[in-house]
PDB file of N, CA and C in Angstrom:
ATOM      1  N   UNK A   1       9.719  25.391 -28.067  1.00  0.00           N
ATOM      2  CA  UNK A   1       9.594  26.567 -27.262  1.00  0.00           C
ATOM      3  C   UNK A   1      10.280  27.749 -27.921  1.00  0.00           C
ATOM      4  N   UNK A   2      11.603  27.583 -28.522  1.00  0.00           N
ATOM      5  CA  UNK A   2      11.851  28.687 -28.733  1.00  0.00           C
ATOM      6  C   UNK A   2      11.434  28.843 -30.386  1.00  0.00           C
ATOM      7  N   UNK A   3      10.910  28.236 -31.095  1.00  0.00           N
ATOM      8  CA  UNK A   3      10.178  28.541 -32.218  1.00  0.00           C
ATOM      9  C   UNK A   3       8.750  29.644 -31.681  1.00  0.00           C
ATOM     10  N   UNK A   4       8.550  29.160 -30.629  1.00  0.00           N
ATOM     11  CA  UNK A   4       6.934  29.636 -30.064  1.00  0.00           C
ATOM     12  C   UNK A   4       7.546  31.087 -30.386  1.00  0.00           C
ATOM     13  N   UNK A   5       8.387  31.324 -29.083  1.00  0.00           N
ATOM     14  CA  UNK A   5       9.018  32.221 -28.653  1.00  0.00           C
ATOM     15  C   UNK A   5       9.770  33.266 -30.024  1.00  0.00           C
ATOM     16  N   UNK A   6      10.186  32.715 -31.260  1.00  0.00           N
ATOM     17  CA  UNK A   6      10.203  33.459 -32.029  1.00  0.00           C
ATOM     18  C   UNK A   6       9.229  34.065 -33.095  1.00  0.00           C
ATOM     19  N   UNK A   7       8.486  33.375 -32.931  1.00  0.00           N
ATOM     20  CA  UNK A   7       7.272  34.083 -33.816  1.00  0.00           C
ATOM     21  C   UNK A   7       6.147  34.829 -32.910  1.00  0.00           C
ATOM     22  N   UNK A   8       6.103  34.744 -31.825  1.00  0.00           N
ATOM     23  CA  UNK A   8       5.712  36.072 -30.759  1.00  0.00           C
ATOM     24  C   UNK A   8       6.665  37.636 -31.137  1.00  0.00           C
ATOM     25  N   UNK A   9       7.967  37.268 -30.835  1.00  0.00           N
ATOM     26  CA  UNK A   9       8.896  38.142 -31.523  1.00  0.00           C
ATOM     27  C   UNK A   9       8.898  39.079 -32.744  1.00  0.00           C
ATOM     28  N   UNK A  10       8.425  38.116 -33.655  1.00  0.00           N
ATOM     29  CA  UNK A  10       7.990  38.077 -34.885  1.00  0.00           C
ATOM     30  C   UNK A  10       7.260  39.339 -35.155  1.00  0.00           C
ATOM     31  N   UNK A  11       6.297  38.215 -34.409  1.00  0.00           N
ATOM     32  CA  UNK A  11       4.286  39.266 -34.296  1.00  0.00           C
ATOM     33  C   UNK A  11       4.599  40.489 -33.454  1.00  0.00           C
ATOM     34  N   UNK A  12       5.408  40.725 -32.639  1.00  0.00           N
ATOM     35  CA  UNK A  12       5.508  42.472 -31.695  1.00  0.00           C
ATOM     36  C   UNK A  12       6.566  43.069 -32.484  1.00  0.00           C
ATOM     37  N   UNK A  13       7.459  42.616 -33.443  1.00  0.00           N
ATOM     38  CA  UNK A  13       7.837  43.845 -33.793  1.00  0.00           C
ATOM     39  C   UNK A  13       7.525  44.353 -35.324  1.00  0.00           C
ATOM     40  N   UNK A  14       6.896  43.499 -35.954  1.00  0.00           N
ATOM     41  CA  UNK A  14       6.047  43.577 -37.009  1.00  0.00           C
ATOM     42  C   UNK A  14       5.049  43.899 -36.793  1.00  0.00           C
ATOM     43  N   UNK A  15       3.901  43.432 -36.445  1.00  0.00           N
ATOM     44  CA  UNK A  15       2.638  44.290 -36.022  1.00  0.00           C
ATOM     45  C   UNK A  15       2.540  44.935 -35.293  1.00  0.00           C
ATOM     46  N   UNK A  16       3.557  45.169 -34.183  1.00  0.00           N
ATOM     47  CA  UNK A  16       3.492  46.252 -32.866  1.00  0.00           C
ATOM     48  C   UNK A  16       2.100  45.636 -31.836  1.00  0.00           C
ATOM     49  N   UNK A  17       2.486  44.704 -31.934  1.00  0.00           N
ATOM     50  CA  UNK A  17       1.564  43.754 -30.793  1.00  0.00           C
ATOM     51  C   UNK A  17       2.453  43.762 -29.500  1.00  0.00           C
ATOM     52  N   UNK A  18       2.461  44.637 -28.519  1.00  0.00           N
ATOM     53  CA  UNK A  18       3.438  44.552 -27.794  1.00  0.00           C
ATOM     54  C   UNK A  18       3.581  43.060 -26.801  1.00  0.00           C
ATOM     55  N   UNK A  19       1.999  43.301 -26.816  1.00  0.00           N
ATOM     56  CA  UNK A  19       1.579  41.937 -25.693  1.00  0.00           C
ATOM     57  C   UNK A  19       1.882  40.756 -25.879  1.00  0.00           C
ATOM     58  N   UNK A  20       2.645  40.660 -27.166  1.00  0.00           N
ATOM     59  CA  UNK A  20       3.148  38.945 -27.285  1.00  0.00           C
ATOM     60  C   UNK A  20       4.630  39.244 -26.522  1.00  0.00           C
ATOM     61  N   UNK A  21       5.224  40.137 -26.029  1.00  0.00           N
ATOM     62  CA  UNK A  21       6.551  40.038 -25.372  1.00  0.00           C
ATOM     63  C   UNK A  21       6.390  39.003 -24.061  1.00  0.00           C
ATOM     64  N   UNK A  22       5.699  39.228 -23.463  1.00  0.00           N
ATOM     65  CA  UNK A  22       5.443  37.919 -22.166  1.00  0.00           C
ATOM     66  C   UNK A  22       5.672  36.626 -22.432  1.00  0.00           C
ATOM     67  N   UNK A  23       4.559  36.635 -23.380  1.00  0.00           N
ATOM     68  CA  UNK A  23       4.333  34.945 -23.494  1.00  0.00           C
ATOM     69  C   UNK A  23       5.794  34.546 -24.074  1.00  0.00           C
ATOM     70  N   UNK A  24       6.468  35.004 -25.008  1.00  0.00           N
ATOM     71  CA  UNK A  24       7.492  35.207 -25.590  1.00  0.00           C
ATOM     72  C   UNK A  24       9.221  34.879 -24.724  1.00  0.00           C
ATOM     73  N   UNK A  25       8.953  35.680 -23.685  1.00  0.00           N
ATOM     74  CA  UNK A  25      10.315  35.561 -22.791  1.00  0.00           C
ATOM     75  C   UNK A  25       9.614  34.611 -22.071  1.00  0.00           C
ATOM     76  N   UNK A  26       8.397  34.250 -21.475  1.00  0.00           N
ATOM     77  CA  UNK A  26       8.298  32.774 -21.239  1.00  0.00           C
ATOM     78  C   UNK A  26       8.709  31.903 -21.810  1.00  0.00           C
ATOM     79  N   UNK A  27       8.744  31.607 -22.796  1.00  0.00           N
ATOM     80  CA  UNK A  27       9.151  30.594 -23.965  1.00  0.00           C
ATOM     81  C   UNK A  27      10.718  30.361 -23.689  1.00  0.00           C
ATOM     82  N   UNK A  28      11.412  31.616 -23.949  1.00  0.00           N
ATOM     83  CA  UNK A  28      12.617  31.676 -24.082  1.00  0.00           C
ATOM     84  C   UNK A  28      13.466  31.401 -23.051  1.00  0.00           C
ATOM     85  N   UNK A  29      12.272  31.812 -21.669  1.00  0.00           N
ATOM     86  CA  UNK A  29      13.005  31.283 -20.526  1.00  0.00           C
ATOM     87  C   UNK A  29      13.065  29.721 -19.934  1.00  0.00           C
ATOM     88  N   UNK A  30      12.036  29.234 -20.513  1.00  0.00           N
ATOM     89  CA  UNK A  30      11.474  27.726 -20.318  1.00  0.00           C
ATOM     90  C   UNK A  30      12.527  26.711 -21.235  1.00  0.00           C
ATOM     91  N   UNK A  31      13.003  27.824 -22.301  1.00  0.00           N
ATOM     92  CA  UNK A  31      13.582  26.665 -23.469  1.00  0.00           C
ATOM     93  C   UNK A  31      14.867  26.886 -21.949  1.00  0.00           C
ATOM     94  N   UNK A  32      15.356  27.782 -21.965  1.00  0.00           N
ATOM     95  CA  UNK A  32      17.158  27.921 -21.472  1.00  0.00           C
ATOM     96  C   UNK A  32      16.504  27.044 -20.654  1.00  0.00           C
ATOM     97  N   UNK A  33      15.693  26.841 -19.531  1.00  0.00           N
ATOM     98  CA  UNK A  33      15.423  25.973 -18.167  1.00  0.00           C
ATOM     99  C   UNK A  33      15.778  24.549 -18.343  1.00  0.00           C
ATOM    100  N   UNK A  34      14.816  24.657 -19.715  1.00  0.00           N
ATOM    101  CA  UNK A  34      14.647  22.959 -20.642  1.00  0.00           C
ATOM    102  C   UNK A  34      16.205  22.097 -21.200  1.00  0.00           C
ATOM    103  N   UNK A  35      16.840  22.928 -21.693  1.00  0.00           N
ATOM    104  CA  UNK A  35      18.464  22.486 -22.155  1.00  0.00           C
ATOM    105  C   UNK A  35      19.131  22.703 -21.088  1.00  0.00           C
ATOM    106  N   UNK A  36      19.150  23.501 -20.021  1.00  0.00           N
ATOM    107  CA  UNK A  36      20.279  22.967 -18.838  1.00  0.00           C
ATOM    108  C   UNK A  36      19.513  22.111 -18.034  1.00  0.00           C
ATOM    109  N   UNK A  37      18.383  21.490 -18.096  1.00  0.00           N
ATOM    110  CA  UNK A  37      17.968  20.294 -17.324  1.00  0.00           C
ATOM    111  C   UNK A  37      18.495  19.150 -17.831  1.00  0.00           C
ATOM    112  N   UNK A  38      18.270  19.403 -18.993  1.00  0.00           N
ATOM    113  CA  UNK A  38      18.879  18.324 -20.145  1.00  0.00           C
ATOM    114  C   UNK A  38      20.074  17.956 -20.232  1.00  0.00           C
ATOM    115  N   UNK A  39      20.829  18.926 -20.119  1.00  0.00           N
ATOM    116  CA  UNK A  39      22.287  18.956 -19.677  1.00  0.00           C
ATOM    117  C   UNK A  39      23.007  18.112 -18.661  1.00  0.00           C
ATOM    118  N   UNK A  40      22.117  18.506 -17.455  1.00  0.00           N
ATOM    119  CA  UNK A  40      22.106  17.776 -16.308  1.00  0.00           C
ATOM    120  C   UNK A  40      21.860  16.555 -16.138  1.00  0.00           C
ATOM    121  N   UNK A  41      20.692  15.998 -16.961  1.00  0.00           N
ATOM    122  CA  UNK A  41      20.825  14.439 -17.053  1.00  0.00           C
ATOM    123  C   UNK A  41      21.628  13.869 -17.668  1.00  0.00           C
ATOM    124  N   UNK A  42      22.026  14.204 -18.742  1.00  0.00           N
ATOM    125  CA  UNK A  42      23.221  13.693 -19.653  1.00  0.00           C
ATOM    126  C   UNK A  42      24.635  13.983 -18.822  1.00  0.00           C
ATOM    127  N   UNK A  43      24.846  14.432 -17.904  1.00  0.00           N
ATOM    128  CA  UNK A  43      26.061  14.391 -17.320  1.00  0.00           C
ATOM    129  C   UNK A  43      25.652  13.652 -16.213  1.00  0.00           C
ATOM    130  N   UNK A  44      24.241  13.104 -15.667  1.00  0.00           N
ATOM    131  CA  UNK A  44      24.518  12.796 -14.657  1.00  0.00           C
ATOM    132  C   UNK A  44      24.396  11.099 -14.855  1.00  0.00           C
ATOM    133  N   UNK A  45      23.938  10.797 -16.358  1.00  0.00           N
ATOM    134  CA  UNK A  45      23.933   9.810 -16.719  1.00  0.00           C
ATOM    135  C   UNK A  45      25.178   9.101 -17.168  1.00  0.00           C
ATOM    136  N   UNK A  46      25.979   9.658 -17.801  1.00  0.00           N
ATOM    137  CA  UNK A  46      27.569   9.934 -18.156  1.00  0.00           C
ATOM    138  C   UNK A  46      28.230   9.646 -17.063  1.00  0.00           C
ATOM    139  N   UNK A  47      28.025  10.094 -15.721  1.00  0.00           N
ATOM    140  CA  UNK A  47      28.197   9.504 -14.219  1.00  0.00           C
ATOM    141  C   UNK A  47      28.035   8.165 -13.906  1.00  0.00           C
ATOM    142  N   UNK A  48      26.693   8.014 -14.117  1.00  0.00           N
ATOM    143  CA  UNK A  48      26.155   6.838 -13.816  1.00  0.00           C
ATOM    144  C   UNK A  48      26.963   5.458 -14.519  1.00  0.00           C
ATOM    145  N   UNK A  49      26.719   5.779 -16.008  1.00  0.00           N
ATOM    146  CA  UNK A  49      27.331   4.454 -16.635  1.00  0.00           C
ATOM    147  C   UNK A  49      28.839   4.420 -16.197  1.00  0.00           C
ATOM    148  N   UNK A  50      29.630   5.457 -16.128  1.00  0.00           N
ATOM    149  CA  UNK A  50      31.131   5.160 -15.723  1.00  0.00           C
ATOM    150  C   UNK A  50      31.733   4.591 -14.227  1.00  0.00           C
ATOM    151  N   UNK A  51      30.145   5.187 -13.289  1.00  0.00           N
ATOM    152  CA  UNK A  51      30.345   4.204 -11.703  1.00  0.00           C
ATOM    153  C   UNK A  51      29.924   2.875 -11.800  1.00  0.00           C
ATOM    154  N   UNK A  52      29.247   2.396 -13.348  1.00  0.00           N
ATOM    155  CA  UNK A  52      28.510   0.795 -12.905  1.00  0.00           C
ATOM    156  C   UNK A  52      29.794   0.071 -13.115  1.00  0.00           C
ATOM    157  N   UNK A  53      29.802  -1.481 -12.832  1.00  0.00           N
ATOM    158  CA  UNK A  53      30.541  -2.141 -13.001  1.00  0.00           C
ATOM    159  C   UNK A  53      30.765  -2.908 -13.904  1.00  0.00           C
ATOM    160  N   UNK A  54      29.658  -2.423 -15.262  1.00  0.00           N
ATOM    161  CA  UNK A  54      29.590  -3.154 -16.374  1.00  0.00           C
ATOM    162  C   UNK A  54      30.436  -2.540 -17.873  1.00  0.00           C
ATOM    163  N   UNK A  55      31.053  -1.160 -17.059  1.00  0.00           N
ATOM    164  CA  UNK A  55      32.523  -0.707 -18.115  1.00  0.00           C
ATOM    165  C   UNK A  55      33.688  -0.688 -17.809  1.00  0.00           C
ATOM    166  N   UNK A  56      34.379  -0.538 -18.332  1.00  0.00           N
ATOM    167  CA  UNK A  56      36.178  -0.391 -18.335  1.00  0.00           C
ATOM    168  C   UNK A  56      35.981   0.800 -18.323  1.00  0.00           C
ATOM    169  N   UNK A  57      37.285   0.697 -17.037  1.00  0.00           N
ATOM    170  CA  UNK A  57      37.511   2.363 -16.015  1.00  0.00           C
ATOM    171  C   UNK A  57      37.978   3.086 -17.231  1.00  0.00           C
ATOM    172  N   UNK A  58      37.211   4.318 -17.767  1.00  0.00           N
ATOM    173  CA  UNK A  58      37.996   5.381 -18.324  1.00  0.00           C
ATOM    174  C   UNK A  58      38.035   6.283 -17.561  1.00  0.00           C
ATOM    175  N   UNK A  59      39.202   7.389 -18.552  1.00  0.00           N
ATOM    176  CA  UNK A  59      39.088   8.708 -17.816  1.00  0.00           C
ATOM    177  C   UNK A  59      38.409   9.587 -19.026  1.00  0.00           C
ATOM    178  N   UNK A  60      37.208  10.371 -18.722  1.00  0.00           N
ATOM    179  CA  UNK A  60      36.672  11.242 -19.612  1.00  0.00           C
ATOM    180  C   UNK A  60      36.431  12.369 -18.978  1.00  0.00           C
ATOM    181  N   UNK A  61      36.783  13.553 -19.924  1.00  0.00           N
ATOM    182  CA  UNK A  61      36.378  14.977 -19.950  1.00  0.00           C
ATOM    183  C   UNK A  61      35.381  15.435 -21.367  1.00  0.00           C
ATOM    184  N   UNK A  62      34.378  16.508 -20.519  1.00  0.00           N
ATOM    185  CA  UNK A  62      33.108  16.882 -21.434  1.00  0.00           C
ATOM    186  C   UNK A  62      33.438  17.381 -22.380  1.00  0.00           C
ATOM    187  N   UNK A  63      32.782  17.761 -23.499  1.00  0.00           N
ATOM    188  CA  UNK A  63      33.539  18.140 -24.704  1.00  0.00           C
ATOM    189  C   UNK A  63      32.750  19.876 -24.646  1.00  0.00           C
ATOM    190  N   UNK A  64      33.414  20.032 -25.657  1.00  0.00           N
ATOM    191  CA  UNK A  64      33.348  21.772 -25.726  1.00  0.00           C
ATOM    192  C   UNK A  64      31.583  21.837 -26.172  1.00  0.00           C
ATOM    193  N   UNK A  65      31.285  21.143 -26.466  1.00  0.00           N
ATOM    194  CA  UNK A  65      29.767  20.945 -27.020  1.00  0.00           C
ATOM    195  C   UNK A  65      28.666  20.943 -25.903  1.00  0.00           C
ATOM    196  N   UNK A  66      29.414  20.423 -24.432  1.00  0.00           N
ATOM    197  CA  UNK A  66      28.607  20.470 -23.826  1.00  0.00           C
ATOM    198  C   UNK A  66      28.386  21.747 -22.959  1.00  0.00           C
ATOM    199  N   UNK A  67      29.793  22.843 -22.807  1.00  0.00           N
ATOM    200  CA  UNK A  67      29.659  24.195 -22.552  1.00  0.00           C
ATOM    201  C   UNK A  67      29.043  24.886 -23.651  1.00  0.00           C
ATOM    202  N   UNK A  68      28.901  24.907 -24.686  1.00  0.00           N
ATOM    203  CA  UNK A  68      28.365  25.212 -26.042  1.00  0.00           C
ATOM    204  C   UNK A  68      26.848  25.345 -25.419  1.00  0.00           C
ATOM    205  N   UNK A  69      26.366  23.839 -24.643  1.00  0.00           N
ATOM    206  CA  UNK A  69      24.859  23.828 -24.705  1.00  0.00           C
ATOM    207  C   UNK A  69      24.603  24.823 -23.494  1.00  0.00           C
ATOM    208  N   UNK A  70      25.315  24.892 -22.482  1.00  0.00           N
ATOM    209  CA  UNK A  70      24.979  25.645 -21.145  1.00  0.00           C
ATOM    210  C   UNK A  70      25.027  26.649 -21.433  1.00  0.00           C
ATOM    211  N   UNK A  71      26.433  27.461 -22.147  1.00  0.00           N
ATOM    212  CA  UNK A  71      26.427  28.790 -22.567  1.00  0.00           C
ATOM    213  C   UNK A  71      24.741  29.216 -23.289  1.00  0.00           C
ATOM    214  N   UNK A  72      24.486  28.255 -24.024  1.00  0.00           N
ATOM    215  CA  UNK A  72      23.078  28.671 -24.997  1.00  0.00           C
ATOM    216  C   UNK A  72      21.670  28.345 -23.928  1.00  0.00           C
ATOM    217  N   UNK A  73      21.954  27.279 -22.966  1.00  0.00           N
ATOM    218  CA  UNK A  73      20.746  27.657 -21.849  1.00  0.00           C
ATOM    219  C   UNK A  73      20.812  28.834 -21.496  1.00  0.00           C
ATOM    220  N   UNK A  74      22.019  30.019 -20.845  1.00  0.00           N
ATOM    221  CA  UNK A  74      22.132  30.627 -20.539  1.00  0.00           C
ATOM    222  C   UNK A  74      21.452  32.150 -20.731  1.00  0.00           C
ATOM    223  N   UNK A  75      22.203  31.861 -22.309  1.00  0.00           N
ATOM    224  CA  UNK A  75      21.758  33.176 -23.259  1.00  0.00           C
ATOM    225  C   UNK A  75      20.228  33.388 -23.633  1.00  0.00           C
ATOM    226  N   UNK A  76      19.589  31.965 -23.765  1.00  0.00           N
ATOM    227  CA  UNK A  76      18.234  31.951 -23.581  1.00  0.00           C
ATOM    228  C   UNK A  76      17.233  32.194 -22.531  1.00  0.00           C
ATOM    229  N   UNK A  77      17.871  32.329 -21.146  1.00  0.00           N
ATOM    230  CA  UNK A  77      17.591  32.596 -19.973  1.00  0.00           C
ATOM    231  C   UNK A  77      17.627  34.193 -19.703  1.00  0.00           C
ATOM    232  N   UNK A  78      18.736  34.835 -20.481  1.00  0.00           N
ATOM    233  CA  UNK A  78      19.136  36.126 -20.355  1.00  0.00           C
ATOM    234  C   UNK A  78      18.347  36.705 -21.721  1.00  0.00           C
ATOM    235  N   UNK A  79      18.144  36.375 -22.550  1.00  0.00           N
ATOM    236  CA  UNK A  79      17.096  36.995 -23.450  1.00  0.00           C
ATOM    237  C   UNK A  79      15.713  36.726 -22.755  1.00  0.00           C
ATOM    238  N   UNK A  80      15.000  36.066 -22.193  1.00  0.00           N
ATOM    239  CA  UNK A  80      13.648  36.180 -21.726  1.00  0.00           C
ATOM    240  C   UNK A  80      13.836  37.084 -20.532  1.00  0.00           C
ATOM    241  N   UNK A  81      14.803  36.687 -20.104  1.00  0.00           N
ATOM    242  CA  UNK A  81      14.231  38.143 -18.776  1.00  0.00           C
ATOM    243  C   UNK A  81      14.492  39.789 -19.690  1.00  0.00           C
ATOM    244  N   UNK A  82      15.207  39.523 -21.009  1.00  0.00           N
ATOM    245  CA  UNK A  82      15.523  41.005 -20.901  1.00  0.00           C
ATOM    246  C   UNK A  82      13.980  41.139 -22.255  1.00  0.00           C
ATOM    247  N   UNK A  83      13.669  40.123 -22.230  1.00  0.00           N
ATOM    248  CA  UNK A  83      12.392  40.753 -22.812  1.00  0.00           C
ATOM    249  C   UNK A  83      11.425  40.862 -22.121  1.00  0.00           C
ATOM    250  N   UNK A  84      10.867  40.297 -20.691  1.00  0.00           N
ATOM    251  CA  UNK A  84      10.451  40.647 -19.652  1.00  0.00           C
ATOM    252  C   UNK A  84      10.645  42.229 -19.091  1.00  0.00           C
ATOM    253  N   UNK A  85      11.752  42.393 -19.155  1.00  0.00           N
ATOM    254  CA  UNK A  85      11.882  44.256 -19.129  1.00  0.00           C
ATOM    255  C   UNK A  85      11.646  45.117 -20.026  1.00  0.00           C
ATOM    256  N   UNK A  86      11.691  44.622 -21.348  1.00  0.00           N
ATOM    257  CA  UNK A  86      10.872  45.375 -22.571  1.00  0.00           C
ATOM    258  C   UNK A  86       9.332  45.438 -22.530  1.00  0.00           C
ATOM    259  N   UNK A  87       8.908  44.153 -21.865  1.00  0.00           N
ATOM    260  CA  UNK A  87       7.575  43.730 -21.843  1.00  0.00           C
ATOM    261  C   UNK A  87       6.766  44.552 -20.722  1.00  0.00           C
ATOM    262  N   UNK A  88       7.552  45.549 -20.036  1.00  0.00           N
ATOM    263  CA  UNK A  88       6.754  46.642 -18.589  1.00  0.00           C
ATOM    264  C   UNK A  88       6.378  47.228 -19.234  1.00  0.00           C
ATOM    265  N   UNK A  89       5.344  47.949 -18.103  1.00  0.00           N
ATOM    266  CA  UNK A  89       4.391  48.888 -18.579  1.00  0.00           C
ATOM    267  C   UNK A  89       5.174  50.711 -18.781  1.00  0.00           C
ATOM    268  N   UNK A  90       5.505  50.812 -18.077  1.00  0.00           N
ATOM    269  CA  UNK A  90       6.668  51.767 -17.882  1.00  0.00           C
ATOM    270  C   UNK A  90       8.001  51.360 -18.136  1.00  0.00           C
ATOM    271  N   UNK A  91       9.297  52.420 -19.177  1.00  0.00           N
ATOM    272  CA  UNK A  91      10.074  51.548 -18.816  1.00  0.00           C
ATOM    273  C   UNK A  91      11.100  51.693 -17.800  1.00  0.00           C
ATOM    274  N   UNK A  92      11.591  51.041 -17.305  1.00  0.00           N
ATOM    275  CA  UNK A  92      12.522  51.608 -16.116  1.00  0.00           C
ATOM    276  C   UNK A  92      13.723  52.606 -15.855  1.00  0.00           C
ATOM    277  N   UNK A  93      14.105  52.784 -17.364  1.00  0.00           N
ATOM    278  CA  UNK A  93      14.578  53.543 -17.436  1.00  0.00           C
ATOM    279  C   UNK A  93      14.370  55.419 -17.555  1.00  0.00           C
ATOM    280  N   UNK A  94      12.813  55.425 -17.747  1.00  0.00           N
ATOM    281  CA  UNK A  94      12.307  56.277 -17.295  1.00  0.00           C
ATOM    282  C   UNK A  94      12.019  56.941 -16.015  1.00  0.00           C
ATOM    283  N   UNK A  95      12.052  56.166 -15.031  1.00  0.00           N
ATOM    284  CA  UNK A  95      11.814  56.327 -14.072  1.00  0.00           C
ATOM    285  C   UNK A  95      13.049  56.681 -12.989  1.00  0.00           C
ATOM    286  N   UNK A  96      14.496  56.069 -13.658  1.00  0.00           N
ATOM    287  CA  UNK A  96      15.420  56.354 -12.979  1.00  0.00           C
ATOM    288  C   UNK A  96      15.795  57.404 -13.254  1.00  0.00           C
ATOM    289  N   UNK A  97      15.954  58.594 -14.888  1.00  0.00           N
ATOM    290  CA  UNK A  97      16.239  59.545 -15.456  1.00  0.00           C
ATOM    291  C   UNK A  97      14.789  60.414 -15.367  1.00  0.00           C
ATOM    292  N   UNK A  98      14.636  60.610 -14.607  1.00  0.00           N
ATOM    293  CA  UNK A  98      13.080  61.274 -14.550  1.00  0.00           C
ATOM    294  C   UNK A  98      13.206  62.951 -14.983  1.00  0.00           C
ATOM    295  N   UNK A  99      13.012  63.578 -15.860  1.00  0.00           N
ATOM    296  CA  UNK A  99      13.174  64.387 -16.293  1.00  0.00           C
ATOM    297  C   UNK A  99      12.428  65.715 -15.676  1.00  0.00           C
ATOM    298  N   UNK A 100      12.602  66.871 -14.901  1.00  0.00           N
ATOM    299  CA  UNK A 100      12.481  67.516 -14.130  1.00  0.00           C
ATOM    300  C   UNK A 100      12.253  69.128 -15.350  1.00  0.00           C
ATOM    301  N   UNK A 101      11.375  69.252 -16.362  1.00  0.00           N
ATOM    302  CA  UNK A 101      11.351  70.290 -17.002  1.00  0.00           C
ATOM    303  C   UNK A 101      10.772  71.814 -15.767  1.00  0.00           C
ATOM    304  N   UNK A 102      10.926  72.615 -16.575  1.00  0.00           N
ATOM    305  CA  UNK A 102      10.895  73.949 -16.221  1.00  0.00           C
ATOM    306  C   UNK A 102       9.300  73.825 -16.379  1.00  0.00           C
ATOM    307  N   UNK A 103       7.668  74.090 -15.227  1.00  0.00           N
ATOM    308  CA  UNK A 103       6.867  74.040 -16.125  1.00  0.00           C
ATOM    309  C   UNK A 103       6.219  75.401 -16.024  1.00  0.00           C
ATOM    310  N   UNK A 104       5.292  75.687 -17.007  1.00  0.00           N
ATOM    311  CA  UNK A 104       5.010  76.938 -17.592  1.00  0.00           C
ATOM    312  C   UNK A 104       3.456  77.310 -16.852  1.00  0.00           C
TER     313      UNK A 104
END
């Protein structure tokens, strides 16, 4: 996904294809969706084996690797929406600074 998602990237700011920005922060938003789901099973599996009765009770804490992966679901979540706002037809920031000339 986020290979997809970078060569859409690729193609709009090299060819000025604007219209690959959509499909693009789709990608990017699907990957972040995809690694904190992922995340989630692996901790909830990490759960699982330490409640069965077929290990010796430890005590474990997650490693920095696994905030590493959430932080990067994250950032991938926050780059597709902010290319979703590049990707309007108008941009919004036009509309809030609306420029009021003198007209002739």
């Amino acid at each position: 996904m986020m290979i997809l998602g970078s060569m859409c990237i690729t193609m709009a700011l090299s060819k000025g294809v604007e219209f690959l920005l959509k499909p693009a922060s789709f990608f990017f938003i699907l990957a972040g969706v995809l690694v904190l789901i992922s995340l989630e099973v692996f901790r909830q599996s990490v759960y699982a084996l330490l409640s069965s009765d077929h290990t010796v009770p430890l005590h474990h804490e997650f490693s920095w690797s696994v905030a590493c992966a959430g932080v990067a679901g994250a950032v991938l979540i926050f780059g597709g929406v902010c290319f979703i706002i590049l990707s309007l037809p108008t941009s919004p920031w036009e509309k809030c600074l609306h420029k009021d000339g003198p007209e002739s």
